[in-house]
C-alpha atoms as a PDB file:
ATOM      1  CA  UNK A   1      28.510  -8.028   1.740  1.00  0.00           C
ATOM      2  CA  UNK A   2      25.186  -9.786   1.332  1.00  0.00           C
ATOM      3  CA  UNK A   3      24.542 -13.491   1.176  1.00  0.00           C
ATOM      4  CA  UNK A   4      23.011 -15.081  -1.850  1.00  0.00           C
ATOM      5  CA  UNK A   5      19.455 -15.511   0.181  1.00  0.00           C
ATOM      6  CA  UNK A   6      19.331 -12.183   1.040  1.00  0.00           C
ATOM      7  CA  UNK A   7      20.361 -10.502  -2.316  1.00  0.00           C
ATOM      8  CA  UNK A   8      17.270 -12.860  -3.851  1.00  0.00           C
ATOM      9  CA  UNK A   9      15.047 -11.945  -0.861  1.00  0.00           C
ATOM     10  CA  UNK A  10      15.862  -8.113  -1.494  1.00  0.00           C
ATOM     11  CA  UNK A  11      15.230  -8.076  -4.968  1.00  0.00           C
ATOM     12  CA  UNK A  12      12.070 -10.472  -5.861  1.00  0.00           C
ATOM     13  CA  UNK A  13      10.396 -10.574  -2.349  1.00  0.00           C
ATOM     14  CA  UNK A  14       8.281  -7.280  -3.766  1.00  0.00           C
ATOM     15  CA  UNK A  15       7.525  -8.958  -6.907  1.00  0.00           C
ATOM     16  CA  UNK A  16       6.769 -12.353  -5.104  1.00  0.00           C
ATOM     17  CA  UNK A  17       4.217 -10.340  -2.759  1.00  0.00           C
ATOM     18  CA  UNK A  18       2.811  -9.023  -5.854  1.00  0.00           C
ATOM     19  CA  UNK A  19       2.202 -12.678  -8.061  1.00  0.00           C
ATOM     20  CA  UNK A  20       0.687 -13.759  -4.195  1.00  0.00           C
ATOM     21  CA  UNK A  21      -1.376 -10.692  -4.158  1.00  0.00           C
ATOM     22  CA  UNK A  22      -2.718 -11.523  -7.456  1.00  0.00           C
ATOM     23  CA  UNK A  23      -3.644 -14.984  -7.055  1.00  0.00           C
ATOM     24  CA  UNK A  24      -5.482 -14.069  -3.825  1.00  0.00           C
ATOM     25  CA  UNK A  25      -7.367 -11.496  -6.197  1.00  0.00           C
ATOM     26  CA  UNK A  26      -7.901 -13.583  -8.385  1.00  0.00           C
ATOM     27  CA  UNK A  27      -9.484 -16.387  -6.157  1.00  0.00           C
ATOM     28  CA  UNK A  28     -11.751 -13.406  -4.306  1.00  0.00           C
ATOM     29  CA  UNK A  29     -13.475 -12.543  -8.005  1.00  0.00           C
ATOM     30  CA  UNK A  30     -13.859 -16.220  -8.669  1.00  0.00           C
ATOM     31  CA  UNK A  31     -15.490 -16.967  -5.162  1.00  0.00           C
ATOM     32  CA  UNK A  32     -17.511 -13.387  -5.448  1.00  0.00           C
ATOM     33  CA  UNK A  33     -18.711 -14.262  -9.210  1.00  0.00           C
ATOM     34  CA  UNK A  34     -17.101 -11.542 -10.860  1.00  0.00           C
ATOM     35  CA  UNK A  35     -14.776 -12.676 -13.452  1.00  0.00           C
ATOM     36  CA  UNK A  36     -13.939  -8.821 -14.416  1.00  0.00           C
ATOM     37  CA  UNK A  37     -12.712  -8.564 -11.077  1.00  0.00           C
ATOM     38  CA  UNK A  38     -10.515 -11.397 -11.521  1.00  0.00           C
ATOM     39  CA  UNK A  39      -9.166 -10.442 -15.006  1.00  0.00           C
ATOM     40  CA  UNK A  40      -8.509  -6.824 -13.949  1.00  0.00           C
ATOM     41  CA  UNK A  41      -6.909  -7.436 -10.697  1.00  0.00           C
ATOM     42  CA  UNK A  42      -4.708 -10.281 -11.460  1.00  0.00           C
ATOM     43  CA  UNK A  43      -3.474  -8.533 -14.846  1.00  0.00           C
ATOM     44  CA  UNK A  44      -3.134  -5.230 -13.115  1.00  0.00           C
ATOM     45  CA  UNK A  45      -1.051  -6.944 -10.031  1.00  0.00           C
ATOM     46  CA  UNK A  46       0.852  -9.245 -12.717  1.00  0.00           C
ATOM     47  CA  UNK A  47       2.141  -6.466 -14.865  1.00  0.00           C
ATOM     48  CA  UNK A  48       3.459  -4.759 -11.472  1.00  0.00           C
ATOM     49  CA  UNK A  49       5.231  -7.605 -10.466  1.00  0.00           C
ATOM     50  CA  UNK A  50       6.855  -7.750 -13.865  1.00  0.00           C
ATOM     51  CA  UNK A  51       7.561  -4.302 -13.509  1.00  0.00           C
ATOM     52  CA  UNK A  52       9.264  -5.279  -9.683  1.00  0.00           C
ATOM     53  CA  UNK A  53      11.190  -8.211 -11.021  1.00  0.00           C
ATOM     54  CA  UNK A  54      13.152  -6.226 -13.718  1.00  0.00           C
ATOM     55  CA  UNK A  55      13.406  -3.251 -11.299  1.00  0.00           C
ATOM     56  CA  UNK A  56      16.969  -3.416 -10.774  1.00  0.00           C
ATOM     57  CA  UNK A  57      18.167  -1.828 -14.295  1.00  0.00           C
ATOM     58  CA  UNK A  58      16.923   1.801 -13.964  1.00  0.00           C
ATOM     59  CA  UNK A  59      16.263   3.962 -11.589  1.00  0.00           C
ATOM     60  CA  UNK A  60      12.794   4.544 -11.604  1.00  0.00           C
ATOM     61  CA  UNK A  61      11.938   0.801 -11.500  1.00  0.00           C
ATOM     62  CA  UNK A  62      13.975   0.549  -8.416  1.00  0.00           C
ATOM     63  CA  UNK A  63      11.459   3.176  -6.450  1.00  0.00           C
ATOM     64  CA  UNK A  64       8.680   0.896  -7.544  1.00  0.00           C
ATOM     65  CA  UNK A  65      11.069  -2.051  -5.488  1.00  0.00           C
ATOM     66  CA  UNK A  66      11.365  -0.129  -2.459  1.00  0.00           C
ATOM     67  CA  UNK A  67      15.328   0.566  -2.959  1.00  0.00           C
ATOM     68  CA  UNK A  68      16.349   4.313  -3.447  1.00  0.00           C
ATOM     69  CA  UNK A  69      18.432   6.416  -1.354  1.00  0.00           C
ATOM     70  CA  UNK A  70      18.051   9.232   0.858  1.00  0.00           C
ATOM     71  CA  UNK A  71      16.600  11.650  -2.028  1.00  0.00           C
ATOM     72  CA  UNK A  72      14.107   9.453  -2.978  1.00  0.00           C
ATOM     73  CA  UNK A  73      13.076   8.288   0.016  1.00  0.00           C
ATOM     74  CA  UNK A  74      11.864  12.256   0.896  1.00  0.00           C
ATOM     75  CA  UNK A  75       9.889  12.290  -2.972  1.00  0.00           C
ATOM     76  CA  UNK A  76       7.965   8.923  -1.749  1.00  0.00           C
ATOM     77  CA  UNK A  77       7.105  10.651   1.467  1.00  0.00           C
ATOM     78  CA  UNK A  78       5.844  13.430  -0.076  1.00  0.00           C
ATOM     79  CA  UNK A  79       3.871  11.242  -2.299  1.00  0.00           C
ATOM     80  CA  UNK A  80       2.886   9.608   0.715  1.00  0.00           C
ATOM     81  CA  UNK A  81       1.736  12.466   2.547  1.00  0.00           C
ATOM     82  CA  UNK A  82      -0.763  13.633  -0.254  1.00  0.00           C
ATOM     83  CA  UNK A  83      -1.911  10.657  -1.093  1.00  0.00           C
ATOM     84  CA  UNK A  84      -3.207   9.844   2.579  1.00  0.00           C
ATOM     85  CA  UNK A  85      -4.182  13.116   2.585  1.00  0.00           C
ATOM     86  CA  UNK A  86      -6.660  12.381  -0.391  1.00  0.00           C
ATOM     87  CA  UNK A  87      -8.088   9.506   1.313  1.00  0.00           C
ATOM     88  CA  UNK A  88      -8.257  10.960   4.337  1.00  0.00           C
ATOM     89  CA  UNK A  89     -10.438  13.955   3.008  1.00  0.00           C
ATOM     90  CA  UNK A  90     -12.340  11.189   0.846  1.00  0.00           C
ATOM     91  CA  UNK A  91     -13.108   9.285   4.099  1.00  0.00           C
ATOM     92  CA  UNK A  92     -14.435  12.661   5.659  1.00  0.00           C
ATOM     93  CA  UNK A  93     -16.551  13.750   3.608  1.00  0.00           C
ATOM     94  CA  UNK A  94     -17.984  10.082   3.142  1.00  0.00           C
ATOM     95  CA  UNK A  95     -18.676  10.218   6.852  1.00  0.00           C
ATOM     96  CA  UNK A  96     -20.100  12.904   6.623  1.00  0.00           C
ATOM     97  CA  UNK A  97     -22.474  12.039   3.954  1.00  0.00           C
ATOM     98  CA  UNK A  98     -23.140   8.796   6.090  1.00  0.00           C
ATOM     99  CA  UNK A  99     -23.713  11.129   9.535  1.00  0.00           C
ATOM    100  CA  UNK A 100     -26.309  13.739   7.151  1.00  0.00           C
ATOM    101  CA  UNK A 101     -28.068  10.260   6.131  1.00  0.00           C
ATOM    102  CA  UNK A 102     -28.510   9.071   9.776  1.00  0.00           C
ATOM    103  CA  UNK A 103     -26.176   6.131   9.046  1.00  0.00           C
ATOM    104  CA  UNK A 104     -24.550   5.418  12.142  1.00  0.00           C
ATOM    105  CA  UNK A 105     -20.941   3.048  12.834  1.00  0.00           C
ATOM    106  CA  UNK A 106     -20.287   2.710   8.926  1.00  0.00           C
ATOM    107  CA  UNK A 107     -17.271   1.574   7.279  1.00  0.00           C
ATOM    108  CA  UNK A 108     -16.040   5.358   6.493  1.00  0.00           C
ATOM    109  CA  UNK A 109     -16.236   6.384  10.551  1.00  0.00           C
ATOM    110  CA  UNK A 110     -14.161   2.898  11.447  1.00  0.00           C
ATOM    111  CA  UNK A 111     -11.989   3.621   8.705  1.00  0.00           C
ATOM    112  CA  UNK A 112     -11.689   6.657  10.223  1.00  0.00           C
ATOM    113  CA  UNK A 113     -10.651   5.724  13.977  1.00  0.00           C
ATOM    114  CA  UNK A 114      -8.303   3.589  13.053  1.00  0.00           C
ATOM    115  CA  UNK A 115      -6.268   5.667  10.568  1.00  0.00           C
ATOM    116  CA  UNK A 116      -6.159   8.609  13.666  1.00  0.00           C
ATOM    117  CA  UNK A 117      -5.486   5.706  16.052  1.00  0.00           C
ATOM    118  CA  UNK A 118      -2.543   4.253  14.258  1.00  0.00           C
ATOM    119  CA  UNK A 119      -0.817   7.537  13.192  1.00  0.00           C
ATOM    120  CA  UNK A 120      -1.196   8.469  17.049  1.00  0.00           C
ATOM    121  CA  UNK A 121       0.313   5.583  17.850  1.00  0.00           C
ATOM    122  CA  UNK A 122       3.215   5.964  15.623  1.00  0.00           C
ATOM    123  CA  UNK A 123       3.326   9.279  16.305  1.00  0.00           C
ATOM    124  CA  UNK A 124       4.118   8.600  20.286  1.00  0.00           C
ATOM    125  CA  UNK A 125       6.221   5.309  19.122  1.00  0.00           C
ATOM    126  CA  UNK A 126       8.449   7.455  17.042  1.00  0.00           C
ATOM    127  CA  UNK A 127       8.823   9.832  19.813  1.00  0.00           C
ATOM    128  CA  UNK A 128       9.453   7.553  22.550  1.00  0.00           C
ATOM    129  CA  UNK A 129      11.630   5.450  20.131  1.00  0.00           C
ATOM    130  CA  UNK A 130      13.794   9.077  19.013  1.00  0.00           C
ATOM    131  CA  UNK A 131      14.679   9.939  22.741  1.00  0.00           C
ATOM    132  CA  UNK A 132      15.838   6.656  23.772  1.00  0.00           C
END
């Protein structure tokens, strides 16, 4: 059975991340001068942290959490998998838009590298981690 810390810490750490996500939002459109940035941001990341701390009564709300069992867990990889797929594809073609233009070491070709870098690496620490 859990402890009392760890039942709090497993069902409002999301929604915690999410109100600290939204006042660092918030601050960044202050500092930048854009108060539509602020308004949008820390109203979009507010109403998903209300959405995170009242999770626990249906289904559906609990994906948002994090918390769903085996099922689930294959729908948000799928989800997953296109989604990165998307921005992978977006990044591409950005590159390649930047590589046409003569644009050399933009954001798109580090963006890039490091997505192929880190799924190799998880890709060999999966591996390695599976045979052991």
């Amino acid at each position: 059975m859990a402890s009392g810390t760890s039942r709090f810490v497993e069902r409002y750490a999301v929604a915690v991340f999410a109100v600290c996500l939204a006042v660092v939002l918030v601050i960044v459109g202050q500092v930048a001068g854009d108060d539509r940035f602020s308004i949008a941001s820390g109203v979009a990341m507010g109403v998903y942290a209300a959405i995170a701390w009242v999770g626990g009564r249906t289904g559906r709300l609990r994906f948002l959490r994090g918390e769903y069992d085996e099922r689930e867990q294959r729908f948000d990889h799928r989800a997953l998998y296109i989604s990165s797929t998307i921005v992978g594809i977006a990044l591409f073609v950005a590159w390649i838009r930047d590589v046409i233009n003569g644009e050399v070491g933009t954001l798109p070709m580090w963006l890039l590298l490091l997505s192929g870098l880190s799924y190799a690496v998880s890709l060999a620490f999966f591996s390695w981690r599976d045979r052991a």
